[in-house]
C-alpha atoms as a PDB file:
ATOM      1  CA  UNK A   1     -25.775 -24.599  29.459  1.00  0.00           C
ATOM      2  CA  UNK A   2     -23.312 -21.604  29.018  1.00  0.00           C
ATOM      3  CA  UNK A   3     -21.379 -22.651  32.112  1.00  0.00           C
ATOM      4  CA  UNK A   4     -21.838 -26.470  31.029  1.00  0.00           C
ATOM      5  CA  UNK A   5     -20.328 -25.409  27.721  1.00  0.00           C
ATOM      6  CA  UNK A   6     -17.245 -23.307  29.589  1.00  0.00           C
ATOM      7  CA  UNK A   7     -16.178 -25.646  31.752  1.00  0.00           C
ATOM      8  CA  UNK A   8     -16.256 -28.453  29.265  1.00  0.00           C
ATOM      9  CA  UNK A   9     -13.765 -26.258  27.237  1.00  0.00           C
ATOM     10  CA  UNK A  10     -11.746 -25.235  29.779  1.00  0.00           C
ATOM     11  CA  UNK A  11     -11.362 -28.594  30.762  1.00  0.00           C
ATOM     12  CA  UNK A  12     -10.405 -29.963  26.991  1.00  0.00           C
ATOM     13  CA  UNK A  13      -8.031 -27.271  26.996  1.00  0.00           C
ATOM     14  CA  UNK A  14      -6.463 -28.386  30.403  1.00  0.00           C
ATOM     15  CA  UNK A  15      -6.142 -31.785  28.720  1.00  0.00           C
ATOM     16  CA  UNK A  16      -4.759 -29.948  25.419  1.00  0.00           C
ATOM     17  CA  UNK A  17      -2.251 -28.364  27.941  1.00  0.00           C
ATOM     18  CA  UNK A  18      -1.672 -31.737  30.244  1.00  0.00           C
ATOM     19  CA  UNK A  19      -0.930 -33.683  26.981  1.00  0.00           C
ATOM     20  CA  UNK A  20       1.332 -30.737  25.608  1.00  0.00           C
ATOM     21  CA  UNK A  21       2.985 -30.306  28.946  1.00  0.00           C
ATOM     22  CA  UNK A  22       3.206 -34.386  29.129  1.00  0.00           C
ATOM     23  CA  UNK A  23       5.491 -34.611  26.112  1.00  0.00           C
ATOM     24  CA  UNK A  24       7.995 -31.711  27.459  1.00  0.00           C
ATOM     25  CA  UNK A  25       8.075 -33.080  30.977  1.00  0.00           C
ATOM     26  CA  UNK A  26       9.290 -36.460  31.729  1.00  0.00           C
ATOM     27  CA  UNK A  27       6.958 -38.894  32.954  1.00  0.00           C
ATOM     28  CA  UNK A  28       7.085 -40.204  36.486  1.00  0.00           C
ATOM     29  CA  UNK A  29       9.372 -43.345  37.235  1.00  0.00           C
ATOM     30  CA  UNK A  30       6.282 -45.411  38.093  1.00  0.00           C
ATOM     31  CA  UNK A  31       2.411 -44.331  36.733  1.00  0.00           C
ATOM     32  CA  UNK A  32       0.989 -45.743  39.879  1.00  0.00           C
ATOM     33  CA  UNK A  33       1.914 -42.921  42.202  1.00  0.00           C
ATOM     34  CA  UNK A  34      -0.860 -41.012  43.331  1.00  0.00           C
ATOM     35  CA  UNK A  35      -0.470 -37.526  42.617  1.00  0.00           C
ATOM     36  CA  UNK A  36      -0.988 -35.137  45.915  1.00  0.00           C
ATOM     37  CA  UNK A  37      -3.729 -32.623  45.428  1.00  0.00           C
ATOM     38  CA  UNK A  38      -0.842 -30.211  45.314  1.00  0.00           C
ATOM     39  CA  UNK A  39       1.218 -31.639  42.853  1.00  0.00           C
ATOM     40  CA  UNK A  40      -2.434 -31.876  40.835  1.00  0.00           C
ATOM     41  CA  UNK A  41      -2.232 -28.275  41.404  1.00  0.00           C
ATOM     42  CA  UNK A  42       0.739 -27.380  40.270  1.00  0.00           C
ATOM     43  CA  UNK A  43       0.310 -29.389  37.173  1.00  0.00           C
ATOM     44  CA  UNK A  44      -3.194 -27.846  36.369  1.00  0.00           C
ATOM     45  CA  UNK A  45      -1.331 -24.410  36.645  1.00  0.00           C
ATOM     46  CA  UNK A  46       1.499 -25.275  34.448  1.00  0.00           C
ATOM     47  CA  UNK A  47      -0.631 -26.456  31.774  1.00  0.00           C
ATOM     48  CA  UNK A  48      -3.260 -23.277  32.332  1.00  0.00           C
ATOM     49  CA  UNK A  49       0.257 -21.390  31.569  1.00  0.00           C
ATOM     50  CA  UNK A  50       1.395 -22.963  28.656  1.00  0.00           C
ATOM     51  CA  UNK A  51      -2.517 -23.108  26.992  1.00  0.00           C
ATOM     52  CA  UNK A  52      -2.274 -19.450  28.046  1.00  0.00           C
ATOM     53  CA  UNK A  53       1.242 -19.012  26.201  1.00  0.00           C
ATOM     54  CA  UNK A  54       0.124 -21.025  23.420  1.00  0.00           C
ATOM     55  CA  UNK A  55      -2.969 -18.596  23.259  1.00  0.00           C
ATOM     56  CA  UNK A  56      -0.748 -15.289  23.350  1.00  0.00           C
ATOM     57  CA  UNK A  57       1.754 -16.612  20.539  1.00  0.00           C
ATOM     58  CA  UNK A  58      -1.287 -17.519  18.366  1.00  0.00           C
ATOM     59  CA  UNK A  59      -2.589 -14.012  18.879  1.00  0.00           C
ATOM     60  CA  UNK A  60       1.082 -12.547  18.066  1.00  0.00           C
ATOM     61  CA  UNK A  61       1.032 -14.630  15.580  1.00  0.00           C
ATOM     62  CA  UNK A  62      -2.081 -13.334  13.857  1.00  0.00           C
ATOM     63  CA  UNK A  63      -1.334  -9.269  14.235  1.00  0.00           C
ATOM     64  CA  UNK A  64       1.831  -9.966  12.722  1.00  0.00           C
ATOM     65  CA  UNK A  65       0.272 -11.627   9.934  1.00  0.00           C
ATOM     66  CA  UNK A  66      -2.423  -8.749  10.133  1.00  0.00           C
ATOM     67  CA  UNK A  67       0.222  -6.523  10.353  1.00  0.00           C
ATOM     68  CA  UNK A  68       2.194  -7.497   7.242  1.00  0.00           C
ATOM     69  CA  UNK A  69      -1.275  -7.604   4.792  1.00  0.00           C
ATOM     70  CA  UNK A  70      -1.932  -4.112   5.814  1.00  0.00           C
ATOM     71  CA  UNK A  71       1.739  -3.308   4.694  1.00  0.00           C
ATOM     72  CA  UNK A  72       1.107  -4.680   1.623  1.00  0.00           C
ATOM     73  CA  UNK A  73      -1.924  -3.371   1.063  1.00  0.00           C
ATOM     74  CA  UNK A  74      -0.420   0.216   2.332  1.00  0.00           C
ATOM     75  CA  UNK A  75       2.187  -0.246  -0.308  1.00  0.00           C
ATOM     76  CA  UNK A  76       0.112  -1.563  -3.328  1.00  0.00           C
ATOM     77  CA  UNK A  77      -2.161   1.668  -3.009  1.00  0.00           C
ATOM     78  CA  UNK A  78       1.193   4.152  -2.449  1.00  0.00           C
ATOM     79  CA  UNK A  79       2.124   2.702  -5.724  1.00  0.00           C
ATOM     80  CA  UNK A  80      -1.226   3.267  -7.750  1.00  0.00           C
ATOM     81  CA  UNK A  81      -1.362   6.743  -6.524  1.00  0.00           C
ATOM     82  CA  UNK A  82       2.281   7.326  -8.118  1.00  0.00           C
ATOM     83  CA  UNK A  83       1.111   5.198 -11.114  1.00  0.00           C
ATOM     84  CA  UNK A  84      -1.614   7.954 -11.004  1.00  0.00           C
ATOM     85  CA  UNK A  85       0.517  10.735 -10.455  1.00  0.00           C
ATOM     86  CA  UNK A  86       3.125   9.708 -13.315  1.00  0.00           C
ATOM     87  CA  UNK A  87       0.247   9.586 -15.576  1.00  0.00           C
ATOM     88  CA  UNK A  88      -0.783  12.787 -14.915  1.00  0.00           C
ATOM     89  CA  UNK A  89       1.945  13.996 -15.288  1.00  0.00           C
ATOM     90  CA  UNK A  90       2.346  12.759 -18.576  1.00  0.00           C
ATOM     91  CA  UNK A  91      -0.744  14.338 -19.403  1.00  0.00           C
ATOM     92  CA  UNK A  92       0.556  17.973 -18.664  1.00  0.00           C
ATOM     93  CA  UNK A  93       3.715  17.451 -20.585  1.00  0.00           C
ATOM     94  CA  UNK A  94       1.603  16.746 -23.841  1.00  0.00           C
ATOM     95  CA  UNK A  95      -0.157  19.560 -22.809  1.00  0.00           C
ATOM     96  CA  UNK A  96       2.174  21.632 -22.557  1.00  0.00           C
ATOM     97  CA  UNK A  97       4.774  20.501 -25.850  1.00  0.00           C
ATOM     98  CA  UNK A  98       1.020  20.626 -28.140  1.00  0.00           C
ATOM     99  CA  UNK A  99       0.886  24.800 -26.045  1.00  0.00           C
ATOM    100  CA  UNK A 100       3.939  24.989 -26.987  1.00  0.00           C
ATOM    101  CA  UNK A 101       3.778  23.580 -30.777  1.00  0.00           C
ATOM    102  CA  UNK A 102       0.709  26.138 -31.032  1.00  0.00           C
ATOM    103  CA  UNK A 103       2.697  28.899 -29.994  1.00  0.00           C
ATOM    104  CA  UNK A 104       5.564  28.313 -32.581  1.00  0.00           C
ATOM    105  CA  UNK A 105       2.761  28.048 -34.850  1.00  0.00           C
ATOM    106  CA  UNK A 106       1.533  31.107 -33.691  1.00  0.00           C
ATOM    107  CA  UNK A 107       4.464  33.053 -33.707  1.00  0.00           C
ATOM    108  CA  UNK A 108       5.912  31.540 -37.377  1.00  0.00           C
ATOM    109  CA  UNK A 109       1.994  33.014 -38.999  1.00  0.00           C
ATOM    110  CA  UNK A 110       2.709  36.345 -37.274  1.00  0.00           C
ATOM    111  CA  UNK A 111       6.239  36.572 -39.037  1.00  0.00           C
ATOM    112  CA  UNK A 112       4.385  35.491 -42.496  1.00  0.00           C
ATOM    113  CA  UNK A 113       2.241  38.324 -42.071  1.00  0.00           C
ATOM    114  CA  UNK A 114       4.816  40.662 -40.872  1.00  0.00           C
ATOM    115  CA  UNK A 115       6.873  39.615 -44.042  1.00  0.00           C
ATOM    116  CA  UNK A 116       3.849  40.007 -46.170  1.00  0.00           C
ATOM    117  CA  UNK A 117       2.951  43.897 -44.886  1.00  0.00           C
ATOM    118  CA  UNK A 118       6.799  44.517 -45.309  1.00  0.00           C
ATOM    119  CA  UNK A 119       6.093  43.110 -48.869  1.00  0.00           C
ATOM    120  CA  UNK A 120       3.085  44.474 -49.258  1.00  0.00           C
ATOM    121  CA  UNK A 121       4.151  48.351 -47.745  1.00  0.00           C
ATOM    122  CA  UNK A 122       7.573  48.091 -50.204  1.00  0.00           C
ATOM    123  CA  UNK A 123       5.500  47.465 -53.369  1.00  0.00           C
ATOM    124  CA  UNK A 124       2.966  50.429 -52.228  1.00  0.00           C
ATOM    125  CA  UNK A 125       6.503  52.683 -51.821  1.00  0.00           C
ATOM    126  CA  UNK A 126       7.854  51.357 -55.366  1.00  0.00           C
ATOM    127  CA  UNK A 127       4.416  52.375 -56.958  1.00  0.00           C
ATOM    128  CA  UNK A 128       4.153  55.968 -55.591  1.00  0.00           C
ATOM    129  CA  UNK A 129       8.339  56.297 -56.534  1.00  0.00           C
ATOM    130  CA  UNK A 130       6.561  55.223 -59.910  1.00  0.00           C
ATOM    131  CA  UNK A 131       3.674  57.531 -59.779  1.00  0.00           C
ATOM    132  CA  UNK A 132       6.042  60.245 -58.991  1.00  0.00           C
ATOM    133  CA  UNK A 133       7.935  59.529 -61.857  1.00  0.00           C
ATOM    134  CA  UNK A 134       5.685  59.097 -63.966  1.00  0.00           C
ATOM    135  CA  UNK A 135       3.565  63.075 -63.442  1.00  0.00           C
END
């Protein structure tokens, strides 16, 4: 059955090839020459050779096409990674201004403070000068 099945496909593919071949060769002055087993031959090969062309542009055809999809999808997922990357990087420089707002923060309540013991250590002076005074 498998060979039954082969050579029934080779052979449509022969006529595939005899047809194709058929329209790029001329046809012979008068159809009622008998073709020498030879010149059967040599037109079986020709079309086996163009079927067999036709087969290896088709394939060419297809990795190309394979080819370009994998491109694309190669540059689709190069751009979400970046996508990722920008937004991650985003995310440290909020991190870092709101680190940064803190420390300003920080560092404007440590002045209060200072200001306040400077306050705080002038008035304890002023009140001893007083006390001093005052005895």
């Amino acid at each position: 059955m498998k060979k039954l099945l082969s050579g029934a496909a080779f052979f449509a593919a022969l006529a595939l090839a005899t047809a194709a071949s058929a329209q790029t060769m001329p046809a012979p002055a008068n159809p009622a020459v008998v073709l020498t087993p030879e010149q059967q031959k040599q037109r079986a090969d020709e079309a086996k050779a163009a079927y067999e062309l036709q087969q290896q542009q088709a394939k060419t055809s297809e990795q190309s096409v394979r080819d370009s999809k994998n491109q694309i999808r190669d540059t689709n997922n190069q751009q979400s990674d970046l996508k990722k990357q920008l937004r991650g990087q985003r995310q440290q420089e909020r991190a870092q201004k709101d680190q940064l707002k803190e420390q300003r923060r920080t560092a404007s309540e440590a002045k209060k403070r200072e200001e306040e013991a400077r306050d705080q250590a002038k008035a304890e002076k002023r009140r001893a000068k007083e006390m001093e005074k005052n005895k």
